[in-house]
PDB file of N, CA and C in Angstrom:
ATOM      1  N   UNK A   1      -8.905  -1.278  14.531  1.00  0.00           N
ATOM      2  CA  UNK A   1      -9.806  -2.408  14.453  1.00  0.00           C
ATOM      3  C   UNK A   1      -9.456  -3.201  13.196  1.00  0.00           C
ATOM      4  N   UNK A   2      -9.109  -4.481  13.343  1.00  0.00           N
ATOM      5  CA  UNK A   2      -8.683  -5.368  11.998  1.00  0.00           C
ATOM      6  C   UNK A   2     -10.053  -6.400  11.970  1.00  0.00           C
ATOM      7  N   UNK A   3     -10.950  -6.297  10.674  1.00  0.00           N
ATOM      8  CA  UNK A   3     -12.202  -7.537  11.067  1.00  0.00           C
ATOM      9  C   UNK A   3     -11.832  -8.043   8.816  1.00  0.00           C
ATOM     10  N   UNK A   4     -12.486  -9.129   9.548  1.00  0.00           N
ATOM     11  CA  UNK A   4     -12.364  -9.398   8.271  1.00  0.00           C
ATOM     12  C   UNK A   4     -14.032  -9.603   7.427  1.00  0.00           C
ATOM     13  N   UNK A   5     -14.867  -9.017   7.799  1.00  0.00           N
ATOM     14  CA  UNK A   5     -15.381  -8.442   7.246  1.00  0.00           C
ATOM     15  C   UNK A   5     -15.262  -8.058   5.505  1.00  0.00           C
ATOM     16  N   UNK A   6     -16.120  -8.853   4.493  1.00  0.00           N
ATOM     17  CA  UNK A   6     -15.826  -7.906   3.432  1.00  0.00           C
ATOM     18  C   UNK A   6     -16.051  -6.495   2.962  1.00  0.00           C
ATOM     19  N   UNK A   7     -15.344  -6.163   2.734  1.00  0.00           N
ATOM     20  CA  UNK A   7     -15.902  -4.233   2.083  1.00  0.00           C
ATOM     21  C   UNK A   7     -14.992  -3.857   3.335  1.00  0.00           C
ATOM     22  N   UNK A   8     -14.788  -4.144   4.522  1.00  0.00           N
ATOM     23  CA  UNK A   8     -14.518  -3.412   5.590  1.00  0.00           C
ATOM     24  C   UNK A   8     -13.912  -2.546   5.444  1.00  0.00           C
ATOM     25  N   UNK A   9     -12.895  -2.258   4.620  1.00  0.00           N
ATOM     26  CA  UNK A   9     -12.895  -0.797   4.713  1.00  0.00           C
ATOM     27  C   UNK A   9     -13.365   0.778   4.005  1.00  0.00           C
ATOM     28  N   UNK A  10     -14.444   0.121   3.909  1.00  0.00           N
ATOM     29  CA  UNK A  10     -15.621   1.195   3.385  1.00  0.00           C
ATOM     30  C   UNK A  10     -16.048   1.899   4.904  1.00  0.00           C
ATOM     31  N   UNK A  11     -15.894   0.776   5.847  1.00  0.00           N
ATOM     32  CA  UNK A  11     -16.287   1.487   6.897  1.00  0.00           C
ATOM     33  C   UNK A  11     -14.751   2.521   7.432  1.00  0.00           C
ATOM     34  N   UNK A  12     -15.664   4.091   7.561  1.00  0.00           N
ATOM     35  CA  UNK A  12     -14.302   5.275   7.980  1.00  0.00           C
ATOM     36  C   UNK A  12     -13.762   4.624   9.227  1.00  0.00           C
ATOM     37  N   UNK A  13     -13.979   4.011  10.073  1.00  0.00           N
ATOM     38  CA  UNK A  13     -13.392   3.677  11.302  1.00  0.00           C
ATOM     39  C   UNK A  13     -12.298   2.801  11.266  1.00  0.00           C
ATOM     40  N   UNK A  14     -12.655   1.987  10.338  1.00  0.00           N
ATOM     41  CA  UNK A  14     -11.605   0.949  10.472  1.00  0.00           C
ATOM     42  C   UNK A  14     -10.495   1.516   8.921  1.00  0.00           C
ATOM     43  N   UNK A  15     -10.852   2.132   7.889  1.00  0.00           N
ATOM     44  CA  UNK A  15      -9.539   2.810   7.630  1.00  0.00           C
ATOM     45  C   UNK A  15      -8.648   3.067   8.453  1.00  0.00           C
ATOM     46  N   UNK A  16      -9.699   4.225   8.834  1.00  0.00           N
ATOM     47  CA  UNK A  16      -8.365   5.009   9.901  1.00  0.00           C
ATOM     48  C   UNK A  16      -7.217   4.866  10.637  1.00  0.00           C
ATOM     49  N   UNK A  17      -8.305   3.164  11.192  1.00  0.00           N
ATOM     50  CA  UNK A  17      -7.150   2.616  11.836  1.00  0.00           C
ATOM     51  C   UNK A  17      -6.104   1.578  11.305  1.00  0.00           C
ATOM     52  N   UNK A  18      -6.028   1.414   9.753  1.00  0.00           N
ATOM     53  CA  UNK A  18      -5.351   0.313   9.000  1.00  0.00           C
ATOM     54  C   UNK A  18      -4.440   1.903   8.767  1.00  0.00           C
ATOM     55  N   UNK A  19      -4.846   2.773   8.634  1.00  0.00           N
ATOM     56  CA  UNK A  19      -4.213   3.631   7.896  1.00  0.00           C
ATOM     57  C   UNK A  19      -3.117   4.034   9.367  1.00  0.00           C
ATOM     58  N   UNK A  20      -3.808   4.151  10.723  1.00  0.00           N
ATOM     59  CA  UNK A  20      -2.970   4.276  11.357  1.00  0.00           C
ATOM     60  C   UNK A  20      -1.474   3.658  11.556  1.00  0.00           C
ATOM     61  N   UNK A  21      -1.879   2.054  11.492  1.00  0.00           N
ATOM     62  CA  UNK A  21      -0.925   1.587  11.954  1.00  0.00           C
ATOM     63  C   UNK A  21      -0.150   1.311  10.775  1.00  0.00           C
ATOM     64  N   UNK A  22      -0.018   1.688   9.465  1.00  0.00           N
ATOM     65  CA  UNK A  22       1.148   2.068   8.293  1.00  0.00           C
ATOM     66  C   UNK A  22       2.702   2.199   8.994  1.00  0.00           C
ATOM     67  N   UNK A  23       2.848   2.932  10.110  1.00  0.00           N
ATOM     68  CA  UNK A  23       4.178   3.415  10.560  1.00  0.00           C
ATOM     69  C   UNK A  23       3.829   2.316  12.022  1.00  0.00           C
ATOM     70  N   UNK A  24       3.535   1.579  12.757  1.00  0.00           N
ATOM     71  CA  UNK A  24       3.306   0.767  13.715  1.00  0.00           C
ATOM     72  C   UNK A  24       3.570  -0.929  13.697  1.00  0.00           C
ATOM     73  N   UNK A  25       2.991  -0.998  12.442  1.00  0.00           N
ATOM     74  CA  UNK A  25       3.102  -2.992  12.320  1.00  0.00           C
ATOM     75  C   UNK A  25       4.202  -3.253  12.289  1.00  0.00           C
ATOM     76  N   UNK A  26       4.699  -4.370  12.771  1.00  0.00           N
ATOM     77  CA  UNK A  26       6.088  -4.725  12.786  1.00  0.00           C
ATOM     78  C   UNK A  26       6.445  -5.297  11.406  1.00  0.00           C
ATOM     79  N   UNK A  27       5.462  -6.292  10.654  1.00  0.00           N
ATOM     80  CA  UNK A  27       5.268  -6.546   9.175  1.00  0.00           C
ATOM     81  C   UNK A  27       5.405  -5.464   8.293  1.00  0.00           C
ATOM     82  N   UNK A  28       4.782  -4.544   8.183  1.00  0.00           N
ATOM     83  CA  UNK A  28       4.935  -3.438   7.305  1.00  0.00           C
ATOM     84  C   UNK A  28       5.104  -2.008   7.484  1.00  0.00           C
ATOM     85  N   UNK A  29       6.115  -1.746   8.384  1.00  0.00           N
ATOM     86  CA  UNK A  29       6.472  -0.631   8.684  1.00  0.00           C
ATOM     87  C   UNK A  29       7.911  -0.705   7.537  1.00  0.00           C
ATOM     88  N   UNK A  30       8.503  -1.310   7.453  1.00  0.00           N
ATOM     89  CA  UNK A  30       9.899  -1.068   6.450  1.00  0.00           C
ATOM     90  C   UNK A  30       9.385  -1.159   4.743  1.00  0.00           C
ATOM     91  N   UNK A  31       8.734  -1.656   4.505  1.00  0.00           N
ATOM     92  CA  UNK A  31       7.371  -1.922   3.121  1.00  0.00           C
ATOM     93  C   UNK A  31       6.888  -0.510   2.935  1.00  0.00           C
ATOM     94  N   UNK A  32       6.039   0.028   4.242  1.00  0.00           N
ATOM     95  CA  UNK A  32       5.494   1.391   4.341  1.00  0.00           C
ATOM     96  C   UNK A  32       6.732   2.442   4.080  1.00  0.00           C
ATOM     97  N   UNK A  33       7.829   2.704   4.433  1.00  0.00           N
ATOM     98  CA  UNK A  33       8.922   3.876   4.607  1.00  0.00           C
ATOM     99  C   UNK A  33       9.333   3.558   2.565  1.00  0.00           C
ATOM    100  N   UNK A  34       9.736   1.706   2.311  1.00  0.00           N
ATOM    101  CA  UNK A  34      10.253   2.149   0.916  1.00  0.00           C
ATOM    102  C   UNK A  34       9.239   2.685  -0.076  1.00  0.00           C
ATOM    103  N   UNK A  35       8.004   2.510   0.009  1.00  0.00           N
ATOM    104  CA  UNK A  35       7.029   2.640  -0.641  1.00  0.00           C
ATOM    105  C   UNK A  35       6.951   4.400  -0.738  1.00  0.00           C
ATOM    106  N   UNK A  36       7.057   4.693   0.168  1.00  0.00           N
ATOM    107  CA  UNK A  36       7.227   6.432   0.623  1.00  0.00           C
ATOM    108  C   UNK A  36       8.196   6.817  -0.432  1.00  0.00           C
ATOM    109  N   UNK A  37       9.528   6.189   0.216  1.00  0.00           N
ATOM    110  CA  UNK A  37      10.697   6.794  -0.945  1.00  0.00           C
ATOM    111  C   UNK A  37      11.068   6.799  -2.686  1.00  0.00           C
ATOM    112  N   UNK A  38      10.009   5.398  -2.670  1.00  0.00           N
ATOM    113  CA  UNK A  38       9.735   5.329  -3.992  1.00  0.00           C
ATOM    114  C   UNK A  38       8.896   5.980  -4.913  1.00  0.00           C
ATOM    115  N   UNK A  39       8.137   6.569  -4.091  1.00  0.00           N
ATOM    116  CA  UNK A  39       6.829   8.085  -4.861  1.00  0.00           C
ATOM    117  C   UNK A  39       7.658   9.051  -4.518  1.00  0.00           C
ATOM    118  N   UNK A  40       8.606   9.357  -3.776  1.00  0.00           N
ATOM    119  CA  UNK A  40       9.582  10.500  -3.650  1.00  0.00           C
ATOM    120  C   UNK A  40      10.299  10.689  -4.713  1.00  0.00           C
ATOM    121  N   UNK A  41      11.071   9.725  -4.776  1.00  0.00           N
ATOM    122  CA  UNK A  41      11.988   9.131  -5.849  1.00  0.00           C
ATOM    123  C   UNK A  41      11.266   9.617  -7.673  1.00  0.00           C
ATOM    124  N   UNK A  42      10.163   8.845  -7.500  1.00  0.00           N
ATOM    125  CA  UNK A  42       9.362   9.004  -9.193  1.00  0.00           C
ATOM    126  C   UNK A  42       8.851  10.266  -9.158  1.00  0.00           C
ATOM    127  N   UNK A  43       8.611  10.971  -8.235  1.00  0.00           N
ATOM    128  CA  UNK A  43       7.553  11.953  -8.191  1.00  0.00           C
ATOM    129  C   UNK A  43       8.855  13.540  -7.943  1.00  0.00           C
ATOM    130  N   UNK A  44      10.066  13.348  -7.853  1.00  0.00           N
ATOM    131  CA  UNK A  44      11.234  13.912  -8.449  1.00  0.00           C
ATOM    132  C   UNK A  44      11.968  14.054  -9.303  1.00  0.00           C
ATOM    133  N   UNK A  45      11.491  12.936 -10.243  1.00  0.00           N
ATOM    134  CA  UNK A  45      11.741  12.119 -11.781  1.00  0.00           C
ATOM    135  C   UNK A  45      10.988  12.369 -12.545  1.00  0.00           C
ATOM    136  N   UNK A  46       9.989  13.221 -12.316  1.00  0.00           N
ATOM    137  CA  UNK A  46       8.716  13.927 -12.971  1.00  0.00           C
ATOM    138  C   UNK A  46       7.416  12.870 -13.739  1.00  0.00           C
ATOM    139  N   UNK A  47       7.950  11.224 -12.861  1.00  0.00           N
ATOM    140  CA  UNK A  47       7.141  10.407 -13.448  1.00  0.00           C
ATOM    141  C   UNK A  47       5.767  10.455 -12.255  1.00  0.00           C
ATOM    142  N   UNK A  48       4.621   9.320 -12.647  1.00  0.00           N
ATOM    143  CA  UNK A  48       3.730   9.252 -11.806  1.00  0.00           C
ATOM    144  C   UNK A  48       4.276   8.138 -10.814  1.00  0.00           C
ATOM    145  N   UNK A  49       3.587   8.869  -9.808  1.00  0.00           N
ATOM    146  CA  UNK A  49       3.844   8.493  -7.759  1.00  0.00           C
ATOM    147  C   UNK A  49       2.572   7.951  -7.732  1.00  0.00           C
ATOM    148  N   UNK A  50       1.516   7.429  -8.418  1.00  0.00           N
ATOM    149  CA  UNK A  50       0.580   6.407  -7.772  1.00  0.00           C
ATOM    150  C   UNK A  50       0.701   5.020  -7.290  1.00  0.00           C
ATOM    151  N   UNK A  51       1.429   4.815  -6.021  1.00  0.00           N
ATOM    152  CA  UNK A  51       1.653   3.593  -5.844  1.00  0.00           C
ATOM    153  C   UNK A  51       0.777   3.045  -4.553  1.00  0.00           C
ATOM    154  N   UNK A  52       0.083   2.071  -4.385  1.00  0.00           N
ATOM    155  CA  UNK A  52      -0.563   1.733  -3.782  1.00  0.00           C
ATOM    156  C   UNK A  52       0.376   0.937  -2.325  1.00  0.00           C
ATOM    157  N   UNK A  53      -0.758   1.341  -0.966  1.00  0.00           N
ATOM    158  CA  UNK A  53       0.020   1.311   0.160  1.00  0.00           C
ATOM    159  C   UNK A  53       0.219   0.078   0.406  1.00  0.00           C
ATOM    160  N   UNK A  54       0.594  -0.801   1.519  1.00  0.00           N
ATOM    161  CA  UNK A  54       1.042  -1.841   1.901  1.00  0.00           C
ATOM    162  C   UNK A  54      -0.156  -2.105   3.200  1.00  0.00           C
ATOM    163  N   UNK A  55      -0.876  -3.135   2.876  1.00  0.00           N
ATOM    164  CA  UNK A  55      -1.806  -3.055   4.116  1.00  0.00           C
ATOM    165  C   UNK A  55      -1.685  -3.734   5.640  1.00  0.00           C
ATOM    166  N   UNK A  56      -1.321  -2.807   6.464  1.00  0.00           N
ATOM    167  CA  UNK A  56      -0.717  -3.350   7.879  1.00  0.00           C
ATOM    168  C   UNK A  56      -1.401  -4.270   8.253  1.00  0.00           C
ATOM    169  N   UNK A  57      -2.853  -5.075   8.121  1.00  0.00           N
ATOM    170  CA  UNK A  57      -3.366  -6.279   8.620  1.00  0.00           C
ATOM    171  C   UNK A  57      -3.212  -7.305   8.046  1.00  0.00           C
ATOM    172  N   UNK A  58      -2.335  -7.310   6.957  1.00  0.00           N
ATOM    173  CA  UNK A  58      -1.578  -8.788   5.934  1.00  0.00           C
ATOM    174  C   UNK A  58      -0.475  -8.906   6.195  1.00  0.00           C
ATOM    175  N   UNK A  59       0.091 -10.123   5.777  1.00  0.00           N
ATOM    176  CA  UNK A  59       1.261 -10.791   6.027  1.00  0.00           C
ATOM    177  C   UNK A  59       3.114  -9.589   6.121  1.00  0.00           C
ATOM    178  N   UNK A  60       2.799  -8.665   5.157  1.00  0.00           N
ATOM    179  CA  UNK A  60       3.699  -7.541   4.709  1.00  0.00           C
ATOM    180  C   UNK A  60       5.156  -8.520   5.211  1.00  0.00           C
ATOM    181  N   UNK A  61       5.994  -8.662   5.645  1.00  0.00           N
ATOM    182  CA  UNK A  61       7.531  -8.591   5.499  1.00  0.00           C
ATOM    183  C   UNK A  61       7.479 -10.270   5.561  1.00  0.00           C
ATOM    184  N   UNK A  62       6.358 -10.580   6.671  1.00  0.00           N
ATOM    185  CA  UNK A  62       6.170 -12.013   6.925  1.00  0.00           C
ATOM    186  C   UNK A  62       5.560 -13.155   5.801  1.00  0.00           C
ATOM    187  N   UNK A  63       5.285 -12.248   5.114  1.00  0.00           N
ATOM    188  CA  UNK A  63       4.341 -13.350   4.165  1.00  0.00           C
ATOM    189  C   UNK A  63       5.758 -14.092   3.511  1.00  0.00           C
ATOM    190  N   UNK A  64       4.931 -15.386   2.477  1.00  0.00           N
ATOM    191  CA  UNK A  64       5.626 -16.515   2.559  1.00  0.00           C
ATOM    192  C   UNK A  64       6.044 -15.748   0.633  1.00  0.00           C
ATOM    193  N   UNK A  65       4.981 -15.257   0.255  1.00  0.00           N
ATOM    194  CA  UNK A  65       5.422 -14.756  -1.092  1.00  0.00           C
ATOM    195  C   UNK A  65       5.057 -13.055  -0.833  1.00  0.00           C
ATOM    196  N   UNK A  66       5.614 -12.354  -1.603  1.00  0.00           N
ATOM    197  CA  UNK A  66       4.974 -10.980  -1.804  1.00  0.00           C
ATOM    198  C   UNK A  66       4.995 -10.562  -3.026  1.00  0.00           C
ATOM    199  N   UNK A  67       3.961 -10.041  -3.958  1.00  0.00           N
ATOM    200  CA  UNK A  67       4.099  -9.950  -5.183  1.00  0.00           C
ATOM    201  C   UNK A  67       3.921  -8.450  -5.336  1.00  0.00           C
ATOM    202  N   UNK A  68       4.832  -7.488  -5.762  1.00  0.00           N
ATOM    203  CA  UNK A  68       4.706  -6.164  -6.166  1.00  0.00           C
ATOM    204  C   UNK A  68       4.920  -5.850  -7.467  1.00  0.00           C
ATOM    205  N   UNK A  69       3.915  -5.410  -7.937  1.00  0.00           N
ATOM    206  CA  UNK A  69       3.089  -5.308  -9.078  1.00  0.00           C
ATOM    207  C   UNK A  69       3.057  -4.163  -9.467  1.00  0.00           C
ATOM    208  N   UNK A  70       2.989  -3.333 -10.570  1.00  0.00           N
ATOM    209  CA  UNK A  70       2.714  -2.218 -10.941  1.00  0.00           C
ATOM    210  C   UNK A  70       1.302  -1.813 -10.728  1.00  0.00           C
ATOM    211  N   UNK A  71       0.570  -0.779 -10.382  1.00  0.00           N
ATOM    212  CA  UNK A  71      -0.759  -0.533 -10.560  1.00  0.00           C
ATOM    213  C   UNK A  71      -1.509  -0.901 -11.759  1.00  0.00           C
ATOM    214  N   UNK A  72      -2.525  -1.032 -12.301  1.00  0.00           N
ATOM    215  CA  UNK A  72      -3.104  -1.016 -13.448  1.00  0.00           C
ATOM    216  C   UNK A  72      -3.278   0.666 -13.390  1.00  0.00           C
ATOM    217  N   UNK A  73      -3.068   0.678 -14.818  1.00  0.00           N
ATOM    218  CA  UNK A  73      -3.244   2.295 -14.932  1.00  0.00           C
ATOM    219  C   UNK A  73      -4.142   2.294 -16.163  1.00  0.00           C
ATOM    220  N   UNK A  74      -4.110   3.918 -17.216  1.00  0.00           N
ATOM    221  CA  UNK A  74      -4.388   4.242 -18.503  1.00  0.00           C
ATOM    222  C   UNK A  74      -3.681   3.079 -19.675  1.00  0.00           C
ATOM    223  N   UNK A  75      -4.648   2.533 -20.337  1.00  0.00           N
ATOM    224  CA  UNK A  75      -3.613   1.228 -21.452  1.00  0.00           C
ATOM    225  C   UNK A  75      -3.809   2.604 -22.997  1.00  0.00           C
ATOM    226  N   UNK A  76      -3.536   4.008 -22.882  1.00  0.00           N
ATOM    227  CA  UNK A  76      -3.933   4.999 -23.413  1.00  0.00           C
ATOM    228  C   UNK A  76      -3.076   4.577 -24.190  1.00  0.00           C
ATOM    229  N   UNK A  77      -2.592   4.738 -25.608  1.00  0.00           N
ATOM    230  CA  UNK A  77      -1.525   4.176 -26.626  1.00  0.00           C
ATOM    231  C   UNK A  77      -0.744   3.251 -26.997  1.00  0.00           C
ATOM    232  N   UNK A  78      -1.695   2.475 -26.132  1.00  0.00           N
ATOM    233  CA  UNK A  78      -1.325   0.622 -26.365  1.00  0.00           C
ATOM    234  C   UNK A  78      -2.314   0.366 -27.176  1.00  0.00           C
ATOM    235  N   UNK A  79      -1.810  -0.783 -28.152  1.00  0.00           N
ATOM    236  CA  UNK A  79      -2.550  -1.210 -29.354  1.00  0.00           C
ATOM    237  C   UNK A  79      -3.032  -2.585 -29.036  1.00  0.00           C
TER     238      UNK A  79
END
């Protein structure tokens, strides 16, 4: 179920199914696999693998810009 709805995916139903189609969208199925290899990759490198997913009901391969961003994390020993 894709609604655009705000909060929507607070509701468990419609996760499930954004979460389903991760390996399905034609937009972000190749987004979804590097994103995989790249927490493989860091998370073999003994760095942190928190990388946030690619959401199959947005533009993903099609969009006109895509901006990939680092997470905001700990600013723990920054001055």
């Amino acid at each position: 179920m894709i609604t655009s709805a705000p909060r929507s995916l607070g509701i468990p139903s419609v996760l499930q199914d954004r979460l389903a189609m991760r390996y399905s969208s034609p937009t972000a199925t190749s987004l979804t696999i590097w994103v995989d290899q790249l927490i493989a990759h860091r998370a073999n490198a003994g760095l942190a693998a928190e990388i946030p997913m690619i959401d199959p009901a947005e533009g993903g391969t099609r969009s006109r810009v895509l901006l990939l961003m680092e997470a905001p994390g700990s600013r723990e020993g920054l001055v």
